[in-house]
Protein backbone atom coordinates (compact mmCIF):
# COMPACT_ATOMS: atom_id res chain seq x y z
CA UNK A 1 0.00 0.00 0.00
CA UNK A 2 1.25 3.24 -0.76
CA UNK A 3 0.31 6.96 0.69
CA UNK A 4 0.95 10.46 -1.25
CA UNK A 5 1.58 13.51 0.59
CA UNK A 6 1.32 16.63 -1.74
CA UNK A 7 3.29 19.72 -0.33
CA UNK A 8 2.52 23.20 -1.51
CA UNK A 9 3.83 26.38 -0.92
CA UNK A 10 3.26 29.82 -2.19
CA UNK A 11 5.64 32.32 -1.93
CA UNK A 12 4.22 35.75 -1.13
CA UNK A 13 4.34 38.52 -3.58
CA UNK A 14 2.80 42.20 -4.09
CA UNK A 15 -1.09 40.39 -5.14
CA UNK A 16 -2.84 37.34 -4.52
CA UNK A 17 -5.12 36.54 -6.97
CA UNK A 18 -7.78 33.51 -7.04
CA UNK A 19 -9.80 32.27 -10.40
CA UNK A 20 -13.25 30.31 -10.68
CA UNK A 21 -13.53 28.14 -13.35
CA UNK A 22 -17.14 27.80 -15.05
CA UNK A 23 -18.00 24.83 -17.79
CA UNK A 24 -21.05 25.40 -19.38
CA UNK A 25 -22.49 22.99 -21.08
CA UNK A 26 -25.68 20.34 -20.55
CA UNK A 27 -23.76 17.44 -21.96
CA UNK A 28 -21.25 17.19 -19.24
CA UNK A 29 -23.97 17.14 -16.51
CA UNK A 30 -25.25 14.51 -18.43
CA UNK A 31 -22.07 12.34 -18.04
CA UNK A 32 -21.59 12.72 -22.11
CA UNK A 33 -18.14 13.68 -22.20
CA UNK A 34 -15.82 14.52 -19.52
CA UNK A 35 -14.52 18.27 -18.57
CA UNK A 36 -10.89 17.94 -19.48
CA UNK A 37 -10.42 21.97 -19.97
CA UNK A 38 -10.99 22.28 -16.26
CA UNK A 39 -7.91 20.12 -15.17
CA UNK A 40 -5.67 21.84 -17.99
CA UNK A 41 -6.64 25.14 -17.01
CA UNK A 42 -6.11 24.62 -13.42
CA UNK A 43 -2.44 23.48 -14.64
CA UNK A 44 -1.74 26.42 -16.19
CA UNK A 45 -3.40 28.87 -13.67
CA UNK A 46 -0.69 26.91 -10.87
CA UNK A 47 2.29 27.70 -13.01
CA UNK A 48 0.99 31.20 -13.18
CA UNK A 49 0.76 32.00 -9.28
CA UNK A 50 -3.02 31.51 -9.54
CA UNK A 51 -5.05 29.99 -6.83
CA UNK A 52 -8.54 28.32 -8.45
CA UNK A 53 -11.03 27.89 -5.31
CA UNK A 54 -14.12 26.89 -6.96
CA UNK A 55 -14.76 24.75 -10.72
CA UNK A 56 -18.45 24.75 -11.15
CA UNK A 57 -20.36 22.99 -14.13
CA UNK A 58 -23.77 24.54 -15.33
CA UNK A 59 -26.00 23.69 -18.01
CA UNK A 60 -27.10 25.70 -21.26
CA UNK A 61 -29.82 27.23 -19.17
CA UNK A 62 -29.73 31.62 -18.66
CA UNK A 63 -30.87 31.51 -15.91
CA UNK A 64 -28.68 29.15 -13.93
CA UNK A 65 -25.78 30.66 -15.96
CA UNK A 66 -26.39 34.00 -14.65
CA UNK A 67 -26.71 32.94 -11.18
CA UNK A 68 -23.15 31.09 -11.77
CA UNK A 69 -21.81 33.88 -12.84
CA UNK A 70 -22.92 36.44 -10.11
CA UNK A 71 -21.99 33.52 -7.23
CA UNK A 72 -18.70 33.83 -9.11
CA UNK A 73 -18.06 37.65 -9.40
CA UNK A 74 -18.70 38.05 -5.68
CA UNK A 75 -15.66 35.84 -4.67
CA UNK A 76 -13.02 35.52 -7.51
CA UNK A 77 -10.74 37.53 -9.44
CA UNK A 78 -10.66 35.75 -12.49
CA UNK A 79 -13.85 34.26 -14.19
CA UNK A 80 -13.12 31.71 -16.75
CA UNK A 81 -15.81 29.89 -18.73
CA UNK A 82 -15.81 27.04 -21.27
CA UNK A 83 -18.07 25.97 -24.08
CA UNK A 84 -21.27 28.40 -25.15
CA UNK A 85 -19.42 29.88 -27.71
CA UNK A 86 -20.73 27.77 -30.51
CA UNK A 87 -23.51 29.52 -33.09
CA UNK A 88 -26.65 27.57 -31.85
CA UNK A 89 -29.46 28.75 -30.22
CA UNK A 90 -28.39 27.26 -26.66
CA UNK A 91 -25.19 28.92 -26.79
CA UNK A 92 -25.47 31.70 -24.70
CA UNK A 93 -22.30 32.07 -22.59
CA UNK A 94 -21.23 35.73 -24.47
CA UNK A 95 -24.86 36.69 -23.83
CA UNK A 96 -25.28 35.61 -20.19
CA UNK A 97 -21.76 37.44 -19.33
CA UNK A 98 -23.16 40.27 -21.03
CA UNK A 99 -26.28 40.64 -19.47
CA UNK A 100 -24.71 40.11 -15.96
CA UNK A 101 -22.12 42.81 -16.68
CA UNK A 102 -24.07 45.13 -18.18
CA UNK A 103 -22.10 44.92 -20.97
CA UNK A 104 -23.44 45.15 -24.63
CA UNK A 105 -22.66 42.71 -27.36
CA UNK A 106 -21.10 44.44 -31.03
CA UNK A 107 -20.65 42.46 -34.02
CA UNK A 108 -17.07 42.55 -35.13
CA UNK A 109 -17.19 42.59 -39.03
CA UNK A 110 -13.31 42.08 -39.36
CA UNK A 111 -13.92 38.78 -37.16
CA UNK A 112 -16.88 37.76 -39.09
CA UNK A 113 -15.08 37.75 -42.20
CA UNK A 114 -12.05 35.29 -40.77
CA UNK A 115 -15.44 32.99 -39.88
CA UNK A 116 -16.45 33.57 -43.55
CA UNK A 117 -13.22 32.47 -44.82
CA UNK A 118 -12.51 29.46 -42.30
CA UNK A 119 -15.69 28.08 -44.00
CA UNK A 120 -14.35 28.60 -47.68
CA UNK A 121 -10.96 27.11 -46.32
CA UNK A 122 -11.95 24.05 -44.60
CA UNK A 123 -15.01 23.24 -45.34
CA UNK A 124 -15.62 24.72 -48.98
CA UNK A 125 -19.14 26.02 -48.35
CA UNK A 126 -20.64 29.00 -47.47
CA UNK A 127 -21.23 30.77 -43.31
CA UNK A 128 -24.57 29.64 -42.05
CA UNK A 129 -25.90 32.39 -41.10
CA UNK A 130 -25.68 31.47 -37.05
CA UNK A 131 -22.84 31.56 -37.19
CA UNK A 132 -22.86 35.26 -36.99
CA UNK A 133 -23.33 35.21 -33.36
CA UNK A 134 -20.03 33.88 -32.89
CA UNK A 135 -18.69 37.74 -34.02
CA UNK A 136 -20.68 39.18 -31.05
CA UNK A 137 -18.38 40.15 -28.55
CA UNK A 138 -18.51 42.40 -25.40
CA UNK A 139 -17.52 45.55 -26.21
CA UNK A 140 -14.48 46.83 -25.40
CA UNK A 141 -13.07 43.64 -24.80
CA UNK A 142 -9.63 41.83 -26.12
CA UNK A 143 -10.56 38.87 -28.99
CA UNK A 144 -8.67 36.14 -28.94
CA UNK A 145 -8.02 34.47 -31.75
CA UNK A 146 -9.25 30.55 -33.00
CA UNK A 147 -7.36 29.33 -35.51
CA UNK A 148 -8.03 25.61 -35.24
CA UNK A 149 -12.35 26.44 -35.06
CA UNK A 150 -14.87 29.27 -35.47
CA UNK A 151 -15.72 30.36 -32.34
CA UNK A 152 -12.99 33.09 -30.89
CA UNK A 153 -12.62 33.78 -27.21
CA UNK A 154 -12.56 37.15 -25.40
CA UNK A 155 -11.68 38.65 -22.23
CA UNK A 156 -12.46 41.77 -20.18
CA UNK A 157 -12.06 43.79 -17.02
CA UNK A 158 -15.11 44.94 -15.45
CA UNK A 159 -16.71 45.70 -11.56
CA UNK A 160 -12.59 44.38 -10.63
CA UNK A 161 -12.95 40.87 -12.23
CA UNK A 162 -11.43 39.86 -15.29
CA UNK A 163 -13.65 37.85 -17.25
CA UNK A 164 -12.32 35.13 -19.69
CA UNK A 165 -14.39 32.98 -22.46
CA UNK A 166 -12.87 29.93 -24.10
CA UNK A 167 -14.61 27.17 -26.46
CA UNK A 168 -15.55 24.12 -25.16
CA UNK A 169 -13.75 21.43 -27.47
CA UNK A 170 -10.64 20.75 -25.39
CA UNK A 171 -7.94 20.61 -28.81
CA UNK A 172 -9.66 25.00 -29.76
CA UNK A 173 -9.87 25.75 -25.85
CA UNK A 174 -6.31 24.53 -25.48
CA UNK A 175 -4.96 26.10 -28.33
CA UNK A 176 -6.24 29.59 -27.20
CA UNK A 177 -4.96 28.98 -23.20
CA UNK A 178 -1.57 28.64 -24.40
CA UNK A 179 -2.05 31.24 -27.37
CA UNK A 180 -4.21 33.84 -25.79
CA UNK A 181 -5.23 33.14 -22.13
CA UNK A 182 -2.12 32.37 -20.28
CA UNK A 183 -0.09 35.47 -21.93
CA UNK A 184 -3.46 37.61 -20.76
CA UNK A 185 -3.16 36.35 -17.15
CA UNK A 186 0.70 35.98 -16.93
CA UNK A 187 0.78 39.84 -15.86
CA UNK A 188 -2.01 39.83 -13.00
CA UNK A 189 -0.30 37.62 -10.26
CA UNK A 190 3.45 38.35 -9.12
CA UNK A 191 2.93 34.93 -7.32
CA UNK A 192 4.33 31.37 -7.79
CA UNK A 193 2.76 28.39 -6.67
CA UNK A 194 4.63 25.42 -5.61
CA UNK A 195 3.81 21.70 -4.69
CA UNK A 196 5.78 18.75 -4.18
CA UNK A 197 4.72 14.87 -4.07
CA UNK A 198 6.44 12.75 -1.16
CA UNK A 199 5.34 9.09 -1.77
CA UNK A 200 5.41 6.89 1.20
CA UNK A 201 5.36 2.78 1.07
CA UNK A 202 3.95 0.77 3.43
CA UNK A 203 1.26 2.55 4.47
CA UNK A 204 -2.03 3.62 3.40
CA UNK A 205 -3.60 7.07 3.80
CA UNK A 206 -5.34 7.24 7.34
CA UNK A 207 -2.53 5.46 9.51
CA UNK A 208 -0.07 7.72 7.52
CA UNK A 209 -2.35 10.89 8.48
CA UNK A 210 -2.43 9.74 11.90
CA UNK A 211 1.32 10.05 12.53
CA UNK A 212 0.84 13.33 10.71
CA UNK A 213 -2.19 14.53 12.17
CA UNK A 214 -0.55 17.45 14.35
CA UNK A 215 1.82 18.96 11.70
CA UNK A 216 -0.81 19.02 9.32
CA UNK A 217 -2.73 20.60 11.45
CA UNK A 218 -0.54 23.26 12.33
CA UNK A 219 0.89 24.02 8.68
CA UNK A 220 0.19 27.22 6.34
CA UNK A 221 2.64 28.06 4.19
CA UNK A 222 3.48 25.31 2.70
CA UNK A 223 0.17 23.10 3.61
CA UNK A 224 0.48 19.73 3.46
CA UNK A 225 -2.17 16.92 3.00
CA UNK A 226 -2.74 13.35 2.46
């Protein structure tokens, strides 16, 4: 039997900063694929400094959405939200954001015409006309880029949160982390975040936690747990 210990220490700089991550989308409630984007962008919000407290998963419903997103803006930082992006009726992350920010959606016609032309690239036919949706952004916000798909991502600064949207299909939404996101976020925590796995043999988790009970208890900065 074997016991891991995971370490983690944060070394104090001029900010702390904390992100909630929020998938959106009714198939992963329903168990029909698995949230993937959630563990890769906690990754790279640990290499950045960035603390992620909360990962909630809500379905393509407004309503619930919006209450997500205000639950959110009262205790984080960062807001980052997958999938919704897409040009279908049900996709209404943009929308939701917008709504809760008071925020208005304007068509970008220099984005709608790289969605024009990803169609006459890859798939040789012509833009439905959905699809237009997907070159609604918030205004005044920063447009990131999707060059493997055709729905971009954004981000913007408003009430003291900085709110980030990313696709859903993990191979676009990781493409734009490492493209767009993570260069967005590098300059908002002066912060590292470090954690370290001691594996033990021998012995399994609660006798191991019972020699360790009192320094566990007692430990901050670095924490340590079973």
């Amino acid at each position: 039997m074997a016991a891991r210990a995971r370490a983690a220490d944060t070394h104090e700089g001029e900010i702390t900063v904390n992100a909630e991550l929020i998938a959106v989308g009714t198939e992963i409630l329903l168990g029909d694929i698995v949230n993937t984007d959630a563990q890769l962008i906690s990754q790279g919000l640990s290499e950045l400094g960035i603390n992620v407290f909360y990962q909630t998963v809500v379905g393509d419903n407004p309503a619930r959405l919006r209450h997500v997103i205000e639950t959110a803006r009262d205790r984080a930082d960062i807001i980052i939200t997958t999938g919704g992006l897409g040009p279908t009726y049900d996709d209404l992350t943009k929308q939701t954001i917008c709504e809760t920010f008071g925020k208005p959606l304007v068509l970008r016609e220099d984005v709608l015409e790289t969605i024009r032309d990803y169609f006459a690239r890859n798939a040789h036919l012509t833009m439905p006309e959905n699809n237009r949706q997907q070159a609604e952004f918030p205004e005044d916000c920063v447009i990131f880029d999707n060059p493997v798909g055709t729905a971009p991502g954004c981000a913007f600064e408003a009430e003291g949160v900085h709110v980030l949207m990313l696709p859903g299909p993990p191979f676009e939404m990781r493409t734009m982390l490492q493209n767009w996101a993570v260069p967005y976020l590098r300059g908002l925590s002066k912060e590292v975040i470090v954690s370290h796995d001691i594996m033990t043999f021998g012995l399994g988790e609660s006798p191991m936690e019972d020699l360790m009970r009192e320094r566990i208890s007692r430990m901050e900065n670095p924490s340590l747990a079973t």
